[in-house]
Structure formats: structure tokens, C-alpha cells
C-alpha atoms as a PDB file:
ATOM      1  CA  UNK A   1       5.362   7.105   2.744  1.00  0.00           C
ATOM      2  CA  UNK A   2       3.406   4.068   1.334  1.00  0.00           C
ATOM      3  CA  UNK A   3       2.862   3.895  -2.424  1.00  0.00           C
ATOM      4  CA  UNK A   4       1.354   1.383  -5.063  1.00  0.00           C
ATOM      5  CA  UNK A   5      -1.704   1.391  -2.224  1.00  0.00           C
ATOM      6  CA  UNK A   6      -3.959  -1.285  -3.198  1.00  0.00           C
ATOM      7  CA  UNK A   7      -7.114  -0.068  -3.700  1.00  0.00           C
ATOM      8  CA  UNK A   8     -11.051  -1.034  -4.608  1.00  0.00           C
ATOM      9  CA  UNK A   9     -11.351   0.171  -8.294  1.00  0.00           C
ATOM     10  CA  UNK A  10     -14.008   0.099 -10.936  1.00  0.00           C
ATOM     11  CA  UNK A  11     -14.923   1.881 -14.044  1.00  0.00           C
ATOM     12  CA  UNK A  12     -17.953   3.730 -14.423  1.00  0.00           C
ATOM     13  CA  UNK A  13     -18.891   4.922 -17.719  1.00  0.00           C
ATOM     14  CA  UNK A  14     -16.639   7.446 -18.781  1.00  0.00           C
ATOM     15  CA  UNK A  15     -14.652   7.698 -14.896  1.00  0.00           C
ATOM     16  CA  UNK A  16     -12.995   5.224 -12.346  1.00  0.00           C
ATOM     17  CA  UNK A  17     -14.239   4.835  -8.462  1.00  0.00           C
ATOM     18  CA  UNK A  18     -11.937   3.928  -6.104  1.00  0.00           C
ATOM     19  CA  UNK A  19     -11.764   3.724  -2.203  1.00  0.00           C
ATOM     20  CA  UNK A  20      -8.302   4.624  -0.196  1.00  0.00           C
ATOM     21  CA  UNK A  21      -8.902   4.891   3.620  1.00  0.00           C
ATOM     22  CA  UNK A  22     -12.362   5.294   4.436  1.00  0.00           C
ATOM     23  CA  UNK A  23     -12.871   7.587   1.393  1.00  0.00           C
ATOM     24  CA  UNK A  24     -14.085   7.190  -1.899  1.00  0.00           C
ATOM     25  CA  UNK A  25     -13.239   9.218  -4.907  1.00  0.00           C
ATOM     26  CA  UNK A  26     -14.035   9.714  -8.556  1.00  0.00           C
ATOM     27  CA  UNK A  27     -11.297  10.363 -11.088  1.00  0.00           C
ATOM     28  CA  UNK A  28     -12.545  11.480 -15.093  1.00  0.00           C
ATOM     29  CA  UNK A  29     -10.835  11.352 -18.139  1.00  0.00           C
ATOM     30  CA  UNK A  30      -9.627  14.623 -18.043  1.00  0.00           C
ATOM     31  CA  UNK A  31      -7.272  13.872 -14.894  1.00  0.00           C
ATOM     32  CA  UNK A  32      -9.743  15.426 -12.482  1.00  0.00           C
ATOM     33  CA  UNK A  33     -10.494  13.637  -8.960  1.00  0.00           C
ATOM     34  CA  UNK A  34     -13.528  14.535  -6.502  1.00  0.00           C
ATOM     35  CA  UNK A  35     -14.658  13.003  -3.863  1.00  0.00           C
ATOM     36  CA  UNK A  36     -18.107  11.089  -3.471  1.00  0.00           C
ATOM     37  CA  UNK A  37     -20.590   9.368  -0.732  1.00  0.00           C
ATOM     38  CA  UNK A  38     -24.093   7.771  -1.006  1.00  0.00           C
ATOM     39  CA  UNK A  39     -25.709   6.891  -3.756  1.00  0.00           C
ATOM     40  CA  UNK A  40     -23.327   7.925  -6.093  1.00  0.00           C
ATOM     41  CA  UNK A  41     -20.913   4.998  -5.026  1.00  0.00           C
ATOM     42  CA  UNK A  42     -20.956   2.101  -7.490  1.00  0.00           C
ATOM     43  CA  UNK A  43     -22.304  -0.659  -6.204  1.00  0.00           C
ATOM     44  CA  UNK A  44     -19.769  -2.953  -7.296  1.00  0.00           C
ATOM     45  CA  UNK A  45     -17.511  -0.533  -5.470  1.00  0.00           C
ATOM     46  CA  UNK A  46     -19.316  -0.264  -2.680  1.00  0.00           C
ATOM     47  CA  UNK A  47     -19.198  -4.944  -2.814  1.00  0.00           C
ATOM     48  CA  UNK A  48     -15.786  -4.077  -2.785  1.00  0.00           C
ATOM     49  CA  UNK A  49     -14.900  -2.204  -0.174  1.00  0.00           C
ATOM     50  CA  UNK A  50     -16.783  -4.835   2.132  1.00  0.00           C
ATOM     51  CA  UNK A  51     -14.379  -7.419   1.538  1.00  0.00           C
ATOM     52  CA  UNK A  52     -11.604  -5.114   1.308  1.00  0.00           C
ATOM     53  CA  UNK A  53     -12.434  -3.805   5.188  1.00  0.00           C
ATOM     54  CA  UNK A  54     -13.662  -7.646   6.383  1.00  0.00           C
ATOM     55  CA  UNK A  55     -10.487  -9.375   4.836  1.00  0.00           C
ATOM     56  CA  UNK A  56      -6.748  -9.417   4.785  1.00  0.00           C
ATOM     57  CA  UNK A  57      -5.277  -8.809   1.439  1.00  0.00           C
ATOM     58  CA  UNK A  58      -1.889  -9.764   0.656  1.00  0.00           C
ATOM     59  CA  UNK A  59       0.331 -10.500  -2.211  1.00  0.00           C
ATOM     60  CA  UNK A  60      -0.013 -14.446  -2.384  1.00  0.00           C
ATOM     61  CA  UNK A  61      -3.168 -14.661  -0.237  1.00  0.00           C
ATOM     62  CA  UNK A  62      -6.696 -13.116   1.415  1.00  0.00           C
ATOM     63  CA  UNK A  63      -7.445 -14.469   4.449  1.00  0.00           C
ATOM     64  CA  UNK A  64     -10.560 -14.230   6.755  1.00  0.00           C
ATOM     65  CA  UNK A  65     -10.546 -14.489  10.583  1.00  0.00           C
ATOM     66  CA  UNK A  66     -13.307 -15.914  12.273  1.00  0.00           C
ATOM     67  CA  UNK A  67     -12.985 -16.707  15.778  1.00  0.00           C
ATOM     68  CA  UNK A  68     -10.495 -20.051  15.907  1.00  0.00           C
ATOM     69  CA  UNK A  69     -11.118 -20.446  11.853  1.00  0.00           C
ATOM     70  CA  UNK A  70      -8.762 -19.016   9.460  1.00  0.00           C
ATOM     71  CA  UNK A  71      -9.868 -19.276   6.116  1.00  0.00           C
ATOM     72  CA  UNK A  72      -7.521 -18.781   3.181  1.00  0.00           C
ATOM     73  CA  UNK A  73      -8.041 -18.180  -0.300  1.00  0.00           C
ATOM     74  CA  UNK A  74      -4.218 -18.545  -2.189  1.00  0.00           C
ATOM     75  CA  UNK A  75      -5.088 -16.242  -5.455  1.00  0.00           C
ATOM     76  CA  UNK A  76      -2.041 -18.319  -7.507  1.00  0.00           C
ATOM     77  CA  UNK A  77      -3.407 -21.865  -6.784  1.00  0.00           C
ATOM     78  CA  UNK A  78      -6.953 -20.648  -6.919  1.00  0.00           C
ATOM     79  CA  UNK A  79      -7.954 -22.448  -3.912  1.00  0.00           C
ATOM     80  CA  UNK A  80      -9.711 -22.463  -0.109  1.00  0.00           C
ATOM     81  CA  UNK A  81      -9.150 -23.819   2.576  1.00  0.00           C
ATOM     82  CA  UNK A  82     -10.232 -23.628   6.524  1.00  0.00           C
ATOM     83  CA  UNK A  83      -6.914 -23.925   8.587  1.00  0.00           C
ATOM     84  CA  UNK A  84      -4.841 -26.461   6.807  1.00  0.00           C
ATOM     85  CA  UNK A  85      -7.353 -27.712   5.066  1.00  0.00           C
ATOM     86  CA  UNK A  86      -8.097 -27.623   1.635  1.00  0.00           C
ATOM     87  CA  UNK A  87     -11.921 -27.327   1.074  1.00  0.00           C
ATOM     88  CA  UNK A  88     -12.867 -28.594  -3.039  1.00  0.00           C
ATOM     89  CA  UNK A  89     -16.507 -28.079  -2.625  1.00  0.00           C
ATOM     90  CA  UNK A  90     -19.043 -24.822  -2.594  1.00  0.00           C
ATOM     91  CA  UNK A  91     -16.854 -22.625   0.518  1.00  0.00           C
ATOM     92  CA  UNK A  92     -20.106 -21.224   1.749  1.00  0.00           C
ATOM     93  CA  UNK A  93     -21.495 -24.607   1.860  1.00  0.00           C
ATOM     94  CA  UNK A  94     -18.767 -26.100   3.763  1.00  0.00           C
ATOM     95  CA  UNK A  95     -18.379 -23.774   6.520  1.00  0.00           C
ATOM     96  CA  UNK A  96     -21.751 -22.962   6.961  1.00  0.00           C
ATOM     97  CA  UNK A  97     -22.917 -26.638   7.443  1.00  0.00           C
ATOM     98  CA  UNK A  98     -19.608 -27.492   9.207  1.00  0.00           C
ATOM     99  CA  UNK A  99     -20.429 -25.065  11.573  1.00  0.00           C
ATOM    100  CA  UNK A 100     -17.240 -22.938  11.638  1.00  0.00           C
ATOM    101  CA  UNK A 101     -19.369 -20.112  10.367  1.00  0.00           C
ATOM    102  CA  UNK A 102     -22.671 -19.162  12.003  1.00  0.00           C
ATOM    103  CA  UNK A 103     -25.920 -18.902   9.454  1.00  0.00           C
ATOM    104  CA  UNK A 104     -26.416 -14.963  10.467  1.00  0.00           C
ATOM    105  CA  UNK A 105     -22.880 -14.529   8.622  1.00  0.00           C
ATOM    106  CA  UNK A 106     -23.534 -16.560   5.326  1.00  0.00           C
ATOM    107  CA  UNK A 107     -23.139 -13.032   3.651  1.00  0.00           C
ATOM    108  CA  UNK A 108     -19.955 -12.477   4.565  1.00  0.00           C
ATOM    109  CA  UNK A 109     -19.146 -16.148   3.839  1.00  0.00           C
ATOM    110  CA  UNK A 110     -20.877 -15.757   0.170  1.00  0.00           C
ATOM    111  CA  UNK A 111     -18.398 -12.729   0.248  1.00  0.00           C
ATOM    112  CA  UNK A 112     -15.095 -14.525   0.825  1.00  0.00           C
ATOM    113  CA  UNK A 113     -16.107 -17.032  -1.802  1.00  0.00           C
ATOM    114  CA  UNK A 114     -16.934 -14.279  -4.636  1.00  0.00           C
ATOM    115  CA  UNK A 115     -13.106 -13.542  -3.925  1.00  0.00           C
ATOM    116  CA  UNK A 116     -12.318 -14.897  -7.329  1.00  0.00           C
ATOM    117  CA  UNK A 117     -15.058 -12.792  -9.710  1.00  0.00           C
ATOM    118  CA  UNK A 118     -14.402  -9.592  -8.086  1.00  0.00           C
ATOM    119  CA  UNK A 119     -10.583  -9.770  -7.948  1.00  0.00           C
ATOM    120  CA  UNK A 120     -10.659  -7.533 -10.999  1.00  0.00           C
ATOM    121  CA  UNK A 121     -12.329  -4.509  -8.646  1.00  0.00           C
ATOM    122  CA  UNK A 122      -8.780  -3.995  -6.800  1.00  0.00           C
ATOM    123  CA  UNK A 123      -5.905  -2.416  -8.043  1.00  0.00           C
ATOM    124  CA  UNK A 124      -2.505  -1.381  -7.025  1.00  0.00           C
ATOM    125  CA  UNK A 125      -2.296   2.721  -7.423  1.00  0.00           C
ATOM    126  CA  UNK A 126       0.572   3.745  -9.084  1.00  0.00           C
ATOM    127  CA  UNK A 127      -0.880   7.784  -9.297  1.00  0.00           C
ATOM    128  CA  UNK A 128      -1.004   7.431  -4.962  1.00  0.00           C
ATOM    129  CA  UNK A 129       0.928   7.998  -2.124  1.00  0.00           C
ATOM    130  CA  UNK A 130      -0.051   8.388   1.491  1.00  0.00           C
ATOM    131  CA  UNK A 131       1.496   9.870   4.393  1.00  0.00           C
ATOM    132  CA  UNK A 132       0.910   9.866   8.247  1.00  0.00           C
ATOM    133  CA  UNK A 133       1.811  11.477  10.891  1.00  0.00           C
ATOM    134  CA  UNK A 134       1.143  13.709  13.800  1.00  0.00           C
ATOM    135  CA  UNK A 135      -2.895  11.833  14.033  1.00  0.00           C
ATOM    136  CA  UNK A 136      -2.746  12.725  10.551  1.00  0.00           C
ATOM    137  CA  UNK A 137      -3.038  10.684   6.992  1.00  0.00           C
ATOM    138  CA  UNK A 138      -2.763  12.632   4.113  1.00  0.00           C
ATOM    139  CA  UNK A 139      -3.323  11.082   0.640  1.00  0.00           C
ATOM    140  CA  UNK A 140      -1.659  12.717  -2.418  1.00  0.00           C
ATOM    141  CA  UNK A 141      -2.583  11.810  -5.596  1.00  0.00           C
ATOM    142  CA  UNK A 142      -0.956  12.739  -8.571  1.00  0.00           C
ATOM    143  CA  UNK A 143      -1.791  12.798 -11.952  1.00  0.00           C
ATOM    144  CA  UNK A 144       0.485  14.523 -14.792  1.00  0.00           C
ATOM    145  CA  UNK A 145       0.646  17.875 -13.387  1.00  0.00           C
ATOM    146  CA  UNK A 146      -2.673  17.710 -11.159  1.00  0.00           C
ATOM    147  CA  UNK A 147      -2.383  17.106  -7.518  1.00  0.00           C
ATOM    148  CA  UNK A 148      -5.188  16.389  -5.147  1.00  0.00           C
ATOM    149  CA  UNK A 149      -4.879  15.934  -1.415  1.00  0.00           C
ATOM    150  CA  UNK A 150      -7.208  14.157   0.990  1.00  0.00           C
ATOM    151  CA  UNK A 151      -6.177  14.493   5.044  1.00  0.00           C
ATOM    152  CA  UNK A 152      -8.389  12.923   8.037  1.00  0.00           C
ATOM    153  CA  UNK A 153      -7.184  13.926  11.291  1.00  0.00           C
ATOM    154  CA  UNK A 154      -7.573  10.703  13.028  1.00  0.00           C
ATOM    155  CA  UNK A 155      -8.269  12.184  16.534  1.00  0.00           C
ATOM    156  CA  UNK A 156     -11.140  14.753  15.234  1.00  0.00           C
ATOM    157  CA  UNK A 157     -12.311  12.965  12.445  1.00  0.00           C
ATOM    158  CA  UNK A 158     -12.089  16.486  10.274  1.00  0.00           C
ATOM    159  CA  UNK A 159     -11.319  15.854   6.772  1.00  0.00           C
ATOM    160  CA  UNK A 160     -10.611  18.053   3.489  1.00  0.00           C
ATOM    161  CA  UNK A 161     -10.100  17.400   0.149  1.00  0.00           C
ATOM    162  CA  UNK A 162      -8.493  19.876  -2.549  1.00  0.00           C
ATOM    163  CA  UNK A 163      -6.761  20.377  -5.751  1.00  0.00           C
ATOM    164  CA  UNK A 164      -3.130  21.533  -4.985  1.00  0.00           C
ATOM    165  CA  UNK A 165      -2.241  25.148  -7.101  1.00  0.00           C
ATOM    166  CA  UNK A 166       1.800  23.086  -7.263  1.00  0.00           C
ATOM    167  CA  UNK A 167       3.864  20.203  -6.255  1.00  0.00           C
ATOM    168  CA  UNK A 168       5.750  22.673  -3.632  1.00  0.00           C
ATOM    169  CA  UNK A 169       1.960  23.586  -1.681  1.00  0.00           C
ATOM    170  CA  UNK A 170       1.636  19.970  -1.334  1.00  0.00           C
ATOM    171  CA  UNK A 171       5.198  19.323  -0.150  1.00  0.00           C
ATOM    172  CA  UNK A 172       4.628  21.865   2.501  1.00  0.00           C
ATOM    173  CA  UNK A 173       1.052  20.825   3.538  1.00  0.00           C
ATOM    174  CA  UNK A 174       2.664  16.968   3.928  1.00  0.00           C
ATOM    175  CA  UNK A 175       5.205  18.207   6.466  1.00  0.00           C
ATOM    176  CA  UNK A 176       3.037  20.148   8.069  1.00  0.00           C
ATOM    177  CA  UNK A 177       0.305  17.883   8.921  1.00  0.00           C
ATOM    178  CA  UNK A 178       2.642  14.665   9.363  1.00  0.00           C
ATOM    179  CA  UNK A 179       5.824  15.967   9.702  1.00  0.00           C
ATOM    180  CA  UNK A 180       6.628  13.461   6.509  1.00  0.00           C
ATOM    181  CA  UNK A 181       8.102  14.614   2.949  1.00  0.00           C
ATOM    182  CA  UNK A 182       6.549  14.523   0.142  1.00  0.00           C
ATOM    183  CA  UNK A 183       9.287  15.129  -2.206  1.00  0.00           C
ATOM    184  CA  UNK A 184      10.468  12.214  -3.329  1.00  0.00           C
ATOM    185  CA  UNK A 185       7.038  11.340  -4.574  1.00  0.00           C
ATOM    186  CA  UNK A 186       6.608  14.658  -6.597  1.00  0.00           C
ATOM    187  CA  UNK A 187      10.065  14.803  -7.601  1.00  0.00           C
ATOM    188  CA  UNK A 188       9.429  15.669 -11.204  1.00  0.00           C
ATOM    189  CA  UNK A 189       6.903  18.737 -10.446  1.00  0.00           C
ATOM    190  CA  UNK A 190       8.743  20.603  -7.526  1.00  0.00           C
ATOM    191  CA  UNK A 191      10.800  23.824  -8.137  1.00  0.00           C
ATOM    192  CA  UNK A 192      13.164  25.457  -6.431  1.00  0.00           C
ATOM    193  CA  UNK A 193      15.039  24.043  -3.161  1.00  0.00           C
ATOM    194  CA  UNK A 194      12.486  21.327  -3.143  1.00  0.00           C
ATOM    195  CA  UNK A 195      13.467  20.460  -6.554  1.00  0.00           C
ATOM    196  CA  UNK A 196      17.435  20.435  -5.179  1.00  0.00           C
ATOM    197  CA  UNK A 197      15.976  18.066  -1.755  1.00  0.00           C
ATOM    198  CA  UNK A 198      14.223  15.902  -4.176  1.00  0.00           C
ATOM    199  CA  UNK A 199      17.938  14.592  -5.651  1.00  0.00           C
ATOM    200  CA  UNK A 200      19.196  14.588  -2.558  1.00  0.00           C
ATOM    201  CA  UNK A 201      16.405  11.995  -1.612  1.00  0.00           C
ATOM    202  CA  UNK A 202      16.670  10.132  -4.616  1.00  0.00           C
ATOM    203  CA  UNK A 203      20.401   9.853  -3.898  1.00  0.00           C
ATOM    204  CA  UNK A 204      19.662   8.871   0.079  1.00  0.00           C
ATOM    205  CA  UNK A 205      17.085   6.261  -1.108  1.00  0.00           C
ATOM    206  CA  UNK A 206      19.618   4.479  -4.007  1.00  0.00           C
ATOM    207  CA  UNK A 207      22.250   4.436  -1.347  1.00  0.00           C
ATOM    208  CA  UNK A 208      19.925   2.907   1.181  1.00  0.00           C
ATOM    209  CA  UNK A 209      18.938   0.092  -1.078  1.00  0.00           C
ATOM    210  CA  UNK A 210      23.065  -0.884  -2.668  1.00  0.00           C
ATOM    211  CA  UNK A 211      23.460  -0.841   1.443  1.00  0.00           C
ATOM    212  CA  UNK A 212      19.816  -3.046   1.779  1.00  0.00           C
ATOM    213  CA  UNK A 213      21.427  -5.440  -0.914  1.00  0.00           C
ATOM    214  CA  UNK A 214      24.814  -5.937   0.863  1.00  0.00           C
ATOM    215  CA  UNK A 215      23.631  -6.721   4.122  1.00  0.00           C
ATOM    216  CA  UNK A 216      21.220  -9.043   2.176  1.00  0.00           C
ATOM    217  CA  UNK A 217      24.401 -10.837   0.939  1.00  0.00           C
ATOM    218  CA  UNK A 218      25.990 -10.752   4.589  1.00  0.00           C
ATOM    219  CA  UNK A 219      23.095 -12.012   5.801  1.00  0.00           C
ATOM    220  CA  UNK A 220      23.709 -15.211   3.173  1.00  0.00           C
ATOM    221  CA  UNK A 221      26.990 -15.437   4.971  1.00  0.00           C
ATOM    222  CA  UNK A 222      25.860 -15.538   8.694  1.00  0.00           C
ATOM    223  CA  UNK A 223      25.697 -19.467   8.820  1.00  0.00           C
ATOM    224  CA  UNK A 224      28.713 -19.874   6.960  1.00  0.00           C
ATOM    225  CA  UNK A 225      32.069 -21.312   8.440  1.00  0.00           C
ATOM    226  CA  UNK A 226      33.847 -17.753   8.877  1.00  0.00           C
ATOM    227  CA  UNK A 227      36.859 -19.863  10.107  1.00  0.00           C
ATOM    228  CA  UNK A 228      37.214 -20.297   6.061  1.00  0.00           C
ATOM    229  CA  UNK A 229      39.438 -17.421   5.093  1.00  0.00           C
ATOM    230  CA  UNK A 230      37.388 -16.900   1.303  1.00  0.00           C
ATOM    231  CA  UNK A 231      33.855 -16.888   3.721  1.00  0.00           C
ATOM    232  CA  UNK A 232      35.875 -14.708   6.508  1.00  0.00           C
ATOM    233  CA  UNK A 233      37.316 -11.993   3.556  1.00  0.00           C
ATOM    234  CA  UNK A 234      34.225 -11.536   1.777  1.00  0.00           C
ATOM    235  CA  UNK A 235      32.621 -11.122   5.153  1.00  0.00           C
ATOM    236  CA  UNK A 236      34.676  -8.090   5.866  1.00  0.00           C
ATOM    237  CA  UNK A 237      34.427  -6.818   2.007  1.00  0.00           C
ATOM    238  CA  UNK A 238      30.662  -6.422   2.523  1.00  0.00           C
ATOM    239  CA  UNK A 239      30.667  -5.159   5.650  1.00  0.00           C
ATOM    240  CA  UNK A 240      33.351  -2.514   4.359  1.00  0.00           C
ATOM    241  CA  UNK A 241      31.132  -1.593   1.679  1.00  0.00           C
ATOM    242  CA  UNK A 242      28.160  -0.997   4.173  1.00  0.00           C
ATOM    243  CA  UNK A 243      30.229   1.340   5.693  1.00  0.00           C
ATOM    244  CA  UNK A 244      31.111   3.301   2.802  1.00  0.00           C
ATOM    245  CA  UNK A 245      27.836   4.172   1.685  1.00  0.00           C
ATOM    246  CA  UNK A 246      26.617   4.677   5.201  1.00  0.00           C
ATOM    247  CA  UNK A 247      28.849   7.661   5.148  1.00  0.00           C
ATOM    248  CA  UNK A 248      28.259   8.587   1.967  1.00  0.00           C
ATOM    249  CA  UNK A 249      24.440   9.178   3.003  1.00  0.00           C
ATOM    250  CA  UNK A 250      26.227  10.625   6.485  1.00  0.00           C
ATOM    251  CA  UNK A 251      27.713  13.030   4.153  1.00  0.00           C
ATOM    252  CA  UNK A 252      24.558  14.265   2.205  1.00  0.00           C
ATOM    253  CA  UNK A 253      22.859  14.780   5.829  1.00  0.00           C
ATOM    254  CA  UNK A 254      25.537  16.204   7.538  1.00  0.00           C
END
């Protein structure tokens, strides 16, 4: 499951665009979400979605590949650079008349260097999750008590789209099509057994991160001189800790 997807977003008028793999959709003030194509696509959207699809978004950087060039735009310093290099002048400019970009892609090199004005058009979605599986992805999005679903069977290239009647449909529809759960995500909505699984997950998953943590700390220890008895003692503390909750989550499975 992958959530807080980062996604192109804008407003329009009274609703919000946004695009989440390959598909855009339209979400109104009244928690409703349908999905759109042509020239109902906003076109700052649609400006959006190129650079989104021709660049590499991360947390600290977006970076562009082209051929032995990689160009870099580091969104805390507010800088670009080619390589190593830091370039202080127009980007387009630079690369275009250096050469490392040919003229018939000044677009996409106008593009990269709008990075900083259209930053505001992508946002992480906190109301999204999406699963895959089985040549399927299947995005669920939830919002209050309203569920939507969007699969593409990557093989076929059939999609659907459709508002979920409850949480426990979509759970089963999830696991079905990717063999992945769901419930974790929709915790608070599912009834019934699924409800019950749900803390069982949420159990699971705050066991798997105390045990993430400690071998964190180990790891901290791992160049350490375990000839020391303090380093050699605290050594086997974590590591017996790891082991307790590793049965503890052996437990809930078994």
C-alpha cells in the first residue's frame, strides 16, 4: 500500500483536479469524485502532469535525465544545476546554448525551469491510497464516509471507476484484484471481522515500527568496539527486544 501519493493538483472554481496514475479526476465540495479526460482537464493541470511524467520528483529534489546530463533543481536551496554544476543564469538559456539540450526540446527545458511557479500544482494526498497487485493498481480514495475506487489492469488496459456502497466492498474488491488489504487504510469505516483485522493490523504495523526503531539503534552499534562490555550488553538488550516483539506479531499471525 502506498499513501500520501504525490499528486498534480489544482483548484478549479468551486472543485479540485488532480492526476494519480495516468488518470485524472475531479473532486467537489460536497466530497464527490468523477473522473475526467479532454477538454475538461485544466490546463494548468494538464502543464502539470507533463513535468510530473518527464521528471523525477523527490523530497529534497526534481531531477531531469537527458542523455549524459542530469539536471537538478534542489527545491530547499532554490537552485539548478547540470551535473555538479551550479548554473546562476536563465536554465533554458544555459543548456540550450551549451548544447547539453537540443533546440527541438527547449519546451521541455522551459518546463524544468518553470519548476519553481508551478510547485504549488502538486500535492501530497492524504484522502489516497493505492494498491497493486496481480497486473492490477487499484486507487482508493476516501473521503469522510465516501469511497471511490479506480483499477487499470495493467496487462489489458481495462479500467473502472465507482463509488463504493461501504468500506467492507472496497476491502474485498482490493484483495481481490491485488491480493493486497485494504484495511488498515479504511480502518475507521469497516464493520464486522474487517473491523476486528483492522486492530489486528494496526497492532502488526506499531510492532513492526518499535522493532524498525531498535534495529535502527543496533544498527548505530555495528561499528562500535563490541569487545567493550557496556557496547557488547546493550548489543544483546536490543537484539533481545527485537525478538520479543517479533513474536509478539508471530503470535497475532499464528
Amino acid at each position: 500500500m502506498m499513501t500520501n501519493i504525490l499528486s498534480p493538483f489544482v483548484k478549479v472554481e468551486e472543485s479540485f483536479q488532480f492526476y494519480v496514475n495516468g488518470r485524472v479526476f475531479e473532486m467537489n465540495n460536497t466530497n464527490e469524485i468523477k473522473e475526467i479526460e479532454g477538454n475538461t482537464i485544466n490546463s494548468e493541470l494538464k502543464n502539470a502532469i507533463i513535468a510530473f511524467e518527464s521528471f523525477e520528483f523527490s523530497n529534497e529534489t526534481i531531477k531531469w535525465f537527458n542523455g549524459p546530463s542530469k539536471f537538478v533543481y534542489n527545491l530547499k536551496e532554490n537552485t539548478f544545476s547540470n551535473n555538479d554544476s551550479v548554473i546562476e543564469n536563465s536554465f533554458s538559456n544555459h543548456v540550450l546554448n551549451s548544447g547539453a539540450v537540443r533546440y527541438n526540446e527547449a519546451p521541455k527545458a522551459q518546463l524544468f525551469e518553470s519548476l519553481p511557479a508551478i510547485l504549488e500544482n502538486f500535492v501530497n494526498l492524504d484522502f489516497a491510497a493505492t494498491f497493486e497487485g496481480n497486473s492490477n493498481i487499484v486507487n482508493v480514495f476516501k473521503l469522510e464516509e465516501n469511497i471511490f475506487v479506480a483499477r487499470l489492469n495493467t496487462e489489458n488496459r481495462i479500467s473502472n471507476f465507482f463509488k463504493a456502497d461501504n468500506a467492507n466492498q472496497v476491502v474485498d474488491y482490493v484483495n481481490e484484484k491485488t491480493g493486497q488489504s485494504a484495511i488498515s487504510f479504511l480502518s475507521e469505516l469497516v464493520e464486522g471481522q474487517s473491523a476486528e483485522l483492522a486492530k489486528v493490523e494496526e497492532n502488526i504495523s506499531k510492532y513492526e515500527s518499535m522493532i524498525a526503531f531498535l534495529k535502527d539503534q543496533r544498527g548505530l552499534l555495528a561499528e562500535a568496539d563490541k569487545s567493550v562490555e557496556e557496547i557488547k550488553a546493550a548489543d544483546n538488550l536490543i537484539s533481545g527486544e527485537i525478538t520479543v516483539w517479533e513474536n509478539k506479531i508471530a503470535e497475532i499471525r499464528a
